[in-house]
Protein backbone atom coordinates (compact mmCIF):
# COMPACT_ATOMS: atom_id res chain seq x y z
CA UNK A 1 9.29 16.31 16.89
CA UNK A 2 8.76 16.67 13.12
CA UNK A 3 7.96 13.98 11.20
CA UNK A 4 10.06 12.96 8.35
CA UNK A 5 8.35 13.51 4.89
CA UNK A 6 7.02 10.45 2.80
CA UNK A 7 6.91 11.93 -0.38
CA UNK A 8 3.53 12.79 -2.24
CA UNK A 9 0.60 10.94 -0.83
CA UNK A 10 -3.33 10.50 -1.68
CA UNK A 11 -5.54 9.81 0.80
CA UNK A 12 -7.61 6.41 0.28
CA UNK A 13 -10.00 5.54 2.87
CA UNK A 14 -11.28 2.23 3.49
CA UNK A 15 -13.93 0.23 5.89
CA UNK A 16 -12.58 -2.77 7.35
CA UNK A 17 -14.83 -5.78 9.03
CA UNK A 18 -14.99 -4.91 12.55
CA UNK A 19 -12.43 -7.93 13.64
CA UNK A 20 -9.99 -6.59 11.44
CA UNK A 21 -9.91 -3.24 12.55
CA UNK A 22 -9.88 -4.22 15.87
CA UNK A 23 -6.71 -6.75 15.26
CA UNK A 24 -5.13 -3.81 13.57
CA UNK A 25 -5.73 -1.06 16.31
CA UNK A 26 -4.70 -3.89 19.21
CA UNK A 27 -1.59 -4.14 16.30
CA UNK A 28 -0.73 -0.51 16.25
CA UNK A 29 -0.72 0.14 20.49
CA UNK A 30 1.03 -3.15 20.82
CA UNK A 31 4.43 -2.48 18.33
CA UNK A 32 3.73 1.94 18.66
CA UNK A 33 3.08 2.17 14.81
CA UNK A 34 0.51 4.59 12.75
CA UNK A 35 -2.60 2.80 11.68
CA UNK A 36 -2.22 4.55 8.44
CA UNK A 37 1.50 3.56 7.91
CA UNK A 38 0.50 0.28 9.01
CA UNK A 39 -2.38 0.04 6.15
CA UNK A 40 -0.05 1.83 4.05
CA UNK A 41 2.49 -0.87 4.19
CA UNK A 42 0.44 -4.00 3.74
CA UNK A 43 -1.08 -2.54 0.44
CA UNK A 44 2.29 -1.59 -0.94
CA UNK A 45 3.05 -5.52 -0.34
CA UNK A 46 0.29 -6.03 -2.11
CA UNK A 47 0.75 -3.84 -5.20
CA UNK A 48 4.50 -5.00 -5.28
CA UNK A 49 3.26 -8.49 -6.38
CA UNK A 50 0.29 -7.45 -9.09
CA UNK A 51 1.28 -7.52 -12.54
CA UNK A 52 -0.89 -5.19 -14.19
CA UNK A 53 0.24 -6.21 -17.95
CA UNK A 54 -0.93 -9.61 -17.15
CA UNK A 55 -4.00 -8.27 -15.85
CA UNK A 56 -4.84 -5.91 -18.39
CA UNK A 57 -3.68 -7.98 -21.41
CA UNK A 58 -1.15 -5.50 -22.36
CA UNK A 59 2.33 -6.05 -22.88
CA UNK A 60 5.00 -4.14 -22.54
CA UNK A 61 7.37 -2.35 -25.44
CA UNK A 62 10.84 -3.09 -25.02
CA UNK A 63 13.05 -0.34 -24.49
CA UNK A 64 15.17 -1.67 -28.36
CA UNK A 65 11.43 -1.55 -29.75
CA UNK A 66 10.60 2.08 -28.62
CA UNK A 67 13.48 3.71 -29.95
């Protein structure tokens, strides 16, 4: 069966602790799901929360600004 297309990836490996890997492999045979989408998911969670302006100390332009 084919598998539906994501969209443009990069590869970003990682080590885990050993408990956490383990949790996440017993995860992935218990619910069927990739490892990978798995990981995948919890850093987009993740990401969806950081704000990088804040972070960085930059602000951003808005849009009335720019033009």
């Amino acid at each position: 069966m084919p598998m539906p297309h994501k969209g443009e990836r990069r590869y970003v490996p990682t080590r885990l602790p050993v408990a956490d890997a383990n949790k996440l492999m017993a995860f992935a045979e218990a619910t069927g799901d990739n490892r990978g989408d798995i990981i995948a998911r919890a850093v987009n969670e993740f990401l969806q929360k950081i704000d990088l302006d804040a972070i960085t100390g930059q602000e951003a332009l808005p849009i009335a600004q720019a033009s």
